[in-house]
PDB file of N, CA and C in Angstrom:
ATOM      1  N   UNK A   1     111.413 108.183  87.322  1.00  0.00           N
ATOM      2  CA  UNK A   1     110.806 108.426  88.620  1.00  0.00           C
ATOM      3  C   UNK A   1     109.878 107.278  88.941  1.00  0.00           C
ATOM      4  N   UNK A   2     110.067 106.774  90.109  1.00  0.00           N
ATOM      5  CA  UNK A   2     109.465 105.829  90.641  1.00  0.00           C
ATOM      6  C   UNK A   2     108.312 106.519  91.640  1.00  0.00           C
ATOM      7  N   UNK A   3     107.011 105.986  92.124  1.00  0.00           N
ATOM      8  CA  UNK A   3     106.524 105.961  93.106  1.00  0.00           C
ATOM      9  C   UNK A   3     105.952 105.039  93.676  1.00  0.00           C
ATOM     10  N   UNK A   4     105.935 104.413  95.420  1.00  0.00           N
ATOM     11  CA  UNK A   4     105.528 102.907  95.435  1.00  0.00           C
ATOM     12  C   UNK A   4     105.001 103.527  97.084  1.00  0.00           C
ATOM     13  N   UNK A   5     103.754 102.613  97.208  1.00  0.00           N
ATOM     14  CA  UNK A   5     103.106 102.734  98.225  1.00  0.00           C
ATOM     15  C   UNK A   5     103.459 101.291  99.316  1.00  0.00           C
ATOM     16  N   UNK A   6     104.018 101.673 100.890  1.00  0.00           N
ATOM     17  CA  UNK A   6     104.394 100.999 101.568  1.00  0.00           C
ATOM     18  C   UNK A   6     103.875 100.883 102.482  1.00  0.00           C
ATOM     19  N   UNK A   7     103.444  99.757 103.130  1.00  0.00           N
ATOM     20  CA  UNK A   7     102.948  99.227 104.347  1.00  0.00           C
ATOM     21  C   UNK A   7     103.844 100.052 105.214  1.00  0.00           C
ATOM     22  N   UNK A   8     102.331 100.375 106.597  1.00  0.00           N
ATOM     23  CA  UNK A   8     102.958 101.690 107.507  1.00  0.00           C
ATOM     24  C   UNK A   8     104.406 101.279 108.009  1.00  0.00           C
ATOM     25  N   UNK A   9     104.101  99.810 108.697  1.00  0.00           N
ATOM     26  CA  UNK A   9     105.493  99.248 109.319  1.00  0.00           C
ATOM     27  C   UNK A   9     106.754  99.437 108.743  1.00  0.00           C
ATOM     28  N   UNK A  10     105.976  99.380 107.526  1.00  0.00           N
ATOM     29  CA  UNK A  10     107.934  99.801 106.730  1.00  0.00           C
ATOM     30  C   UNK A  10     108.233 100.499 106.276  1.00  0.00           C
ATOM     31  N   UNK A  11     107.520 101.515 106.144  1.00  0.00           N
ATOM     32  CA  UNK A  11     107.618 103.292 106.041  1.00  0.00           C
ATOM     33  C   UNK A  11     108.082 103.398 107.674  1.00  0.00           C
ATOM     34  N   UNK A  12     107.791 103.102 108.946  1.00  0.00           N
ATOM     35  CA  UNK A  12     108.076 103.552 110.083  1.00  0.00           C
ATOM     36  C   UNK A  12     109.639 103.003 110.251  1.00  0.00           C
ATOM     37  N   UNK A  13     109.940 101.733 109.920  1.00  0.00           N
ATOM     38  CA  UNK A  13     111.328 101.245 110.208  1.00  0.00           C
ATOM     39  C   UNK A  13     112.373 102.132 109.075  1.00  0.00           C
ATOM     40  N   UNK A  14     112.045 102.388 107.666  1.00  0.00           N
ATOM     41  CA  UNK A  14     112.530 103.119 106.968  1.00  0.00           C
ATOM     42  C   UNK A  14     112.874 104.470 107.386  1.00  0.00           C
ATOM     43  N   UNK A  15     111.957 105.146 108.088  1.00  0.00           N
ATOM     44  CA  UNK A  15     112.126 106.257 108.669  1.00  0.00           C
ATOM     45  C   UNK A  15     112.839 106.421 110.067  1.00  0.00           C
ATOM     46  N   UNK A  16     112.657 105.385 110.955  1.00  0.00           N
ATOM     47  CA  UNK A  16     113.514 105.257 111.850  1.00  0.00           C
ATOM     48  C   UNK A  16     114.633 104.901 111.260  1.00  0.00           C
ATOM     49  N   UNK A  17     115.286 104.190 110.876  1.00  0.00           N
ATOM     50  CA  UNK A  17     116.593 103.796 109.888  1.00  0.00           C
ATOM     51  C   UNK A  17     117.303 104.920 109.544  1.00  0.00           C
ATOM     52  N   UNK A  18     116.539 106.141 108.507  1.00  0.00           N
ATOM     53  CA  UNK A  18     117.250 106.846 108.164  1.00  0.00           C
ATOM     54  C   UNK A  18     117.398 108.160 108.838  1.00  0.00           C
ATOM     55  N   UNK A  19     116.698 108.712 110.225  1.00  0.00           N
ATOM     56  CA  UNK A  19     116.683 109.202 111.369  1.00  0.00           C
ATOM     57  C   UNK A  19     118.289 108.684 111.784  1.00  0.00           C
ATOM     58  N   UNK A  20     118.256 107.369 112.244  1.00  0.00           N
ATOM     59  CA  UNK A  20     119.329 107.054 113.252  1.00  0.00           C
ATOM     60  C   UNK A  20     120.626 107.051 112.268  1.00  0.00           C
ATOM     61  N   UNK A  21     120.798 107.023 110.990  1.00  0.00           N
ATOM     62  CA  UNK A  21     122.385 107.053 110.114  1.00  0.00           C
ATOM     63  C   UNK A  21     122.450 108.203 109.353  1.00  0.00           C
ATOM     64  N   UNK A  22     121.850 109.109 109.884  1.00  0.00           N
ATOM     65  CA  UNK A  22     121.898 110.044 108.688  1.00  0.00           C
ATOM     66  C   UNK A  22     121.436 110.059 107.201  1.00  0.00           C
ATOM     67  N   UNK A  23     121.096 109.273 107.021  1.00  0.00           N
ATOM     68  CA  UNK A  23     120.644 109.264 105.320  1.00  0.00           C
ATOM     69  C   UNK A  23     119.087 108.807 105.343  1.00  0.00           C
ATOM     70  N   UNK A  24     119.096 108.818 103.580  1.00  0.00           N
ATOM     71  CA  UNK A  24     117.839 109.013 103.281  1.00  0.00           C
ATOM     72  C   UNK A  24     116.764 107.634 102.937  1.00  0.00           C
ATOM     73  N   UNK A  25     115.170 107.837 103.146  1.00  0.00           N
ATOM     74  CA  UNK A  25     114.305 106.762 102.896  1.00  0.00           C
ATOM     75  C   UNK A  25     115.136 106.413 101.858  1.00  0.00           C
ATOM     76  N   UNK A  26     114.949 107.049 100.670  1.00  0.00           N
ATOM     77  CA  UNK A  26     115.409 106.674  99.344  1.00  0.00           C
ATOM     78  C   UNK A  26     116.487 106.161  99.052  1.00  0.00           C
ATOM     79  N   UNK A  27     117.943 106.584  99.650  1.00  0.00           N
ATOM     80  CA  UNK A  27     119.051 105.374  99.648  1.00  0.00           C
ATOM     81  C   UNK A  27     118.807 104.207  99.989  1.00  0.00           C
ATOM     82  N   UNK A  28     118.108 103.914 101.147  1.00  0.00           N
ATOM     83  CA  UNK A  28     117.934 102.553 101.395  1.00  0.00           C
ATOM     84  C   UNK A  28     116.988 101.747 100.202  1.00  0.00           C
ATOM     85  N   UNK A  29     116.079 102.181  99.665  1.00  0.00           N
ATOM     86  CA  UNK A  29     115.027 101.668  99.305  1.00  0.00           C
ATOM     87  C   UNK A  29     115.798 101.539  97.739  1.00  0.00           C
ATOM     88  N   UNK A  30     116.492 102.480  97.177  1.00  0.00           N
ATOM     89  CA  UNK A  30     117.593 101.956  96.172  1.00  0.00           C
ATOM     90  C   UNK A  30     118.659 100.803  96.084  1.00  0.00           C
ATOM     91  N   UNK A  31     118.993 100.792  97.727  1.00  0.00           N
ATOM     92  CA  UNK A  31     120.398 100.303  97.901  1.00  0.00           C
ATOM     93  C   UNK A  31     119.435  98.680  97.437  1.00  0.00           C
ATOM     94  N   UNK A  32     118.485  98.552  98.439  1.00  0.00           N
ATOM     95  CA  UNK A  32     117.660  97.100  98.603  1.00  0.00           C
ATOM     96  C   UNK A  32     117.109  96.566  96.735  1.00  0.00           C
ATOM     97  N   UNK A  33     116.755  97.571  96.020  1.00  0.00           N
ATOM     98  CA  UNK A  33     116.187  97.257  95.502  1.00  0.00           C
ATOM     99  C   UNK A  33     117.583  96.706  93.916  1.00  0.00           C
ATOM    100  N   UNK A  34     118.869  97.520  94.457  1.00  0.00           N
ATOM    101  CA  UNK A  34     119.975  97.260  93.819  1.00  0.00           C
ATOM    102  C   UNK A  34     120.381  95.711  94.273  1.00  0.00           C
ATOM    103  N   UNK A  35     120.466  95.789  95.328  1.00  0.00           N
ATOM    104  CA  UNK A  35     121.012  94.495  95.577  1.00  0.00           C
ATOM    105  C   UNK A  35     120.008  93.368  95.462  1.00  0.00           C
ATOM    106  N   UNK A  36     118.978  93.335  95.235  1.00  0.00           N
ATOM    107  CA  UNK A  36     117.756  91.986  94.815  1.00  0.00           C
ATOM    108  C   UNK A  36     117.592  92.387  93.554  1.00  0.00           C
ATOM    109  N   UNK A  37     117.936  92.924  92.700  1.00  0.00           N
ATOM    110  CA  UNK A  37     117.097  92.748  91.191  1.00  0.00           C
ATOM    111  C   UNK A  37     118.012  91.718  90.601  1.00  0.00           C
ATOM    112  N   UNK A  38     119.415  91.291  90.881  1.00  0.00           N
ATOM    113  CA  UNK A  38     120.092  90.679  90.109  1.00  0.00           C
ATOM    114  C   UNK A  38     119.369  89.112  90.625  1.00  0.00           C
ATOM    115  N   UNK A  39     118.856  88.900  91.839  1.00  0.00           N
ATOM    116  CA  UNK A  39     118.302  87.538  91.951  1.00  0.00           C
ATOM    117  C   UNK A  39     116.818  87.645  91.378  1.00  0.00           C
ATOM    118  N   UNK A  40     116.315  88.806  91.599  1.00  0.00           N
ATOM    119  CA  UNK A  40     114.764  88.713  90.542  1.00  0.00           C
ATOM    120  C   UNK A  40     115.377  88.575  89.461  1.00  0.00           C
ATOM    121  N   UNK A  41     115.818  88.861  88.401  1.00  0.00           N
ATOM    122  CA  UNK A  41     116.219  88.026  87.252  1.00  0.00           C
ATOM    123  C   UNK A  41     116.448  87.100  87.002  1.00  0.00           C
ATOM    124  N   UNK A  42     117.275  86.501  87.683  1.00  0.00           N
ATOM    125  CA  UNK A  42     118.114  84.834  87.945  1.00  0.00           C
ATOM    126  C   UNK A  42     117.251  83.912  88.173  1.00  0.00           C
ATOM    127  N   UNK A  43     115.617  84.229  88.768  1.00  0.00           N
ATOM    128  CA  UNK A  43     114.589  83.578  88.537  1.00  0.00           C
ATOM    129  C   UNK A  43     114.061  83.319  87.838  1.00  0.00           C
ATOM    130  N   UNK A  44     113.638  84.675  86.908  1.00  0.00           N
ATOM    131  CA  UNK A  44     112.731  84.799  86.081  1.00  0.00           C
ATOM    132  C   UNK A  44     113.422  84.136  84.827  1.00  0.00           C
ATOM    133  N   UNK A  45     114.798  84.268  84.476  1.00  0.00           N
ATOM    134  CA  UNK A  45     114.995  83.644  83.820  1.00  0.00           C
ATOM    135  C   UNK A  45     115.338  82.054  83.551  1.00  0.00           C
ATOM    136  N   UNK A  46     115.523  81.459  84.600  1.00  0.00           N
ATOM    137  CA  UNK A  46     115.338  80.145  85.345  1.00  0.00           C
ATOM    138  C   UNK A  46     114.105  79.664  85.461  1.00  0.00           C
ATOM    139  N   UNK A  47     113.074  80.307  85.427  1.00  0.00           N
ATOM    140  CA  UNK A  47     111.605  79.978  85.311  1.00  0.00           C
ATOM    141  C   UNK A  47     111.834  79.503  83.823  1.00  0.00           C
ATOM    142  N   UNK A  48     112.027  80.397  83.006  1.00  0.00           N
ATOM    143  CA  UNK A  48     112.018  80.813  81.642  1.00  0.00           C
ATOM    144  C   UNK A  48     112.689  79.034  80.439  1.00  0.00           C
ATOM    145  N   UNK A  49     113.841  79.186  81.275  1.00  0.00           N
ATOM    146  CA  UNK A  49     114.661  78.113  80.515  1.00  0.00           C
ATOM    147  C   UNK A  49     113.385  76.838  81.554  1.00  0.00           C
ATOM    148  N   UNK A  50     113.451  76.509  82.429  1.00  0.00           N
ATOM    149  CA  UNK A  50     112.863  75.401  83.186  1.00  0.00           C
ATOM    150  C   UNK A  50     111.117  74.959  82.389  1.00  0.00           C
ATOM    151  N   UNK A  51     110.570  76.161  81.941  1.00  0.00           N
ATOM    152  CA  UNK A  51     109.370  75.932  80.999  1.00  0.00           C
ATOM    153  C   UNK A  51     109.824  75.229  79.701  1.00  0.00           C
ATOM    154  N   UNK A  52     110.743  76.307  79.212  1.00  0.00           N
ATOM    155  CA  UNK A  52     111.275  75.828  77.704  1.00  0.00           C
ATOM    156  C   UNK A  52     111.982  74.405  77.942  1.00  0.00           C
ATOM    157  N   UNK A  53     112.453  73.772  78.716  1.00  0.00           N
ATOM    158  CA  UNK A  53     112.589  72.194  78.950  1.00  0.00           C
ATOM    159  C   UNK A  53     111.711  71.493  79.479  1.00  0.00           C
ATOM    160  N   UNK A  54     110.834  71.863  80.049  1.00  0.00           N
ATOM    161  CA  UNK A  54     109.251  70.996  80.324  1.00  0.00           C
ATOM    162  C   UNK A  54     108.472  71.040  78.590  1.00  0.00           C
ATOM    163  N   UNK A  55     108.732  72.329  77.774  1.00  0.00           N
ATOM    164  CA  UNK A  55     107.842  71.791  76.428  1.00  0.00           C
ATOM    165  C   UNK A  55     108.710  71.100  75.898  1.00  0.00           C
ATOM    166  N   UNK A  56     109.979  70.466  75.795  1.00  0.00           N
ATOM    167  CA  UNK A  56     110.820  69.995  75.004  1.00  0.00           C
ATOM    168  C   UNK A  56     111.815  71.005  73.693  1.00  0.00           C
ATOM    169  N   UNK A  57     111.678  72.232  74.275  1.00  0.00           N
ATOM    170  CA  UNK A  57     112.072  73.155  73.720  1.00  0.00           C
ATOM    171  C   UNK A  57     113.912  73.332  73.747  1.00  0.00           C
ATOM    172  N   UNK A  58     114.245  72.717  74.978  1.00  0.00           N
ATOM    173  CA  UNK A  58     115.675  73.153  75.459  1.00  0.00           C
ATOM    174  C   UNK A  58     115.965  71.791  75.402  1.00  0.00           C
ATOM    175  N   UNK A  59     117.707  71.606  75.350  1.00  0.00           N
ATOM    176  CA  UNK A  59     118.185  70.320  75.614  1.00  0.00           C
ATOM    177  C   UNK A  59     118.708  70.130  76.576  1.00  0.00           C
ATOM    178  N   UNK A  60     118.665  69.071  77.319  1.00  0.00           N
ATOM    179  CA  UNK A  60     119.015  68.971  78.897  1.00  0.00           C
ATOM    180  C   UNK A  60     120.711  67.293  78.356  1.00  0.00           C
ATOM    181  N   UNK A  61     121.604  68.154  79.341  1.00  0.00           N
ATOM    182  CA  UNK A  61     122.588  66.635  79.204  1.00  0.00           C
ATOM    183  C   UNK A  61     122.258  65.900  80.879  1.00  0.00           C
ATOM    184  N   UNK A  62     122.357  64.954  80.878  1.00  0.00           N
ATOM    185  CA  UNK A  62     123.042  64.131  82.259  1.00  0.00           C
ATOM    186  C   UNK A  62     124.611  64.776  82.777  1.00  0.00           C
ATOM    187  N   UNK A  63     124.487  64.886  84.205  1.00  0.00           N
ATOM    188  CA  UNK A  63     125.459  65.238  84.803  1.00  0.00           C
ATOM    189  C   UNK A  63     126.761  63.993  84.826  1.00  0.00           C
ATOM    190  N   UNK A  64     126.360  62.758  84.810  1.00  0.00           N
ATOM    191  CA  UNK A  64     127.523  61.698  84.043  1.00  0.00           C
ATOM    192  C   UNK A  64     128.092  62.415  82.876  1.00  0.00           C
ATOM    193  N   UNK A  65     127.408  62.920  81.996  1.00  0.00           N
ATOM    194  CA  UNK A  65     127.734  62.972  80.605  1.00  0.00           C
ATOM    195  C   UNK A  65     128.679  64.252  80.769  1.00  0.00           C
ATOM    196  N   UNK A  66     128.378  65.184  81.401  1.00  0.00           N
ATOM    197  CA  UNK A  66     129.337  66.627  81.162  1.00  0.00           C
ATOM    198  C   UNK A  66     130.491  65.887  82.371  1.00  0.00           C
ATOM    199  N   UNK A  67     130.225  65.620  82.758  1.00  0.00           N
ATOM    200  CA  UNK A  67     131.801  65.354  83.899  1.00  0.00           C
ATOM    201  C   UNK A  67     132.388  64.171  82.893  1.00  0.00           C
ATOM    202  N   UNK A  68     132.057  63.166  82.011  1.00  0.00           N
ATOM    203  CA  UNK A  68     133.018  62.776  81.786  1.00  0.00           C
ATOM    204  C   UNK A  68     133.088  63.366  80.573  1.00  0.00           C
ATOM    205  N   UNK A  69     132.507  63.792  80.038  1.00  0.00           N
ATOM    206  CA  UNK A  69     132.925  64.821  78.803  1.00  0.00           C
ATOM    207  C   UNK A  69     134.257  65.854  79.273  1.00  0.00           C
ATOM    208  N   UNK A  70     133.775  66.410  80.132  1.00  0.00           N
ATOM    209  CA  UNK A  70     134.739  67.447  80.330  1.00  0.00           C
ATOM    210  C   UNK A  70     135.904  67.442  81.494  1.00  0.00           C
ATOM    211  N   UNK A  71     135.967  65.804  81.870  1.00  0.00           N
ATOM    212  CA  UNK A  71     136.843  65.505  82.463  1.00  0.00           C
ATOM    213  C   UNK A  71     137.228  65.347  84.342  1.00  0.00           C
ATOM    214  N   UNK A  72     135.834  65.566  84.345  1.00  0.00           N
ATOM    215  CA  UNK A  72     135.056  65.063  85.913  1.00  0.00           C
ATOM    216  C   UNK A  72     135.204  63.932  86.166  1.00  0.00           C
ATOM    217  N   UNK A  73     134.536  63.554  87.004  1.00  0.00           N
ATOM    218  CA  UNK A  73     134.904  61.969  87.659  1.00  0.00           C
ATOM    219  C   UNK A  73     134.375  60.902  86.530  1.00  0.00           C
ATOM    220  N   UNK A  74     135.177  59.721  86.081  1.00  0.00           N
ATOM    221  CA  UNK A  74     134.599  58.794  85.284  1.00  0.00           C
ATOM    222  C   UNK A  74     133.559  57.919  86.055  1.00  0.00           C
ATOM    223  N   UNK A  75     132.961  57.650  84.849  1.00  0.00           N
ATOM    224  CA  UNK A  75     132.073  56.082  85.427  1.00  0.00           C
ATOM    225  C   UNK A  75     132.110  55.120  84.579  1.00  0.00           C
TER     226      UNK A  75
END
């Protein structure tokens, strides 16, 4: 169980929303929160690796190097 406190404006559009389609605050506020968690991750973990290669933690190749490694354009 979740509970989250919302600015009036978007408690009012939420409620108008689910007034005019038949359904509920809570589908929407699931549906939204389904469809953005996979990019809140994709950050956080992109933050994550982008630190661990600023301490010298991760290994970084050149984009020359994987294309002609793996058969991309030569140089």
């Amino acid at each position: 169980m979740l509970t989250i406190r919302l600015p009036q404006s978007i408690e009012k559009r939420l409620e108008k929303l689910a007034r005019r389609t038949g359904r509920t605050k809570t589908s929407y506020v699931r549906e939204a929160i389904v469809q953005h968690l996979d990019d809140l991750e994709d950050v956080y973990f992109a933050e994550q690796a982008l630190e661990r290669v600023r301490c010298g933690q991760e290994l970084t190749v050149p984009l020359k190097d994987l294309l002609q490694r793996h058969g991309g354009v030569r140089y």
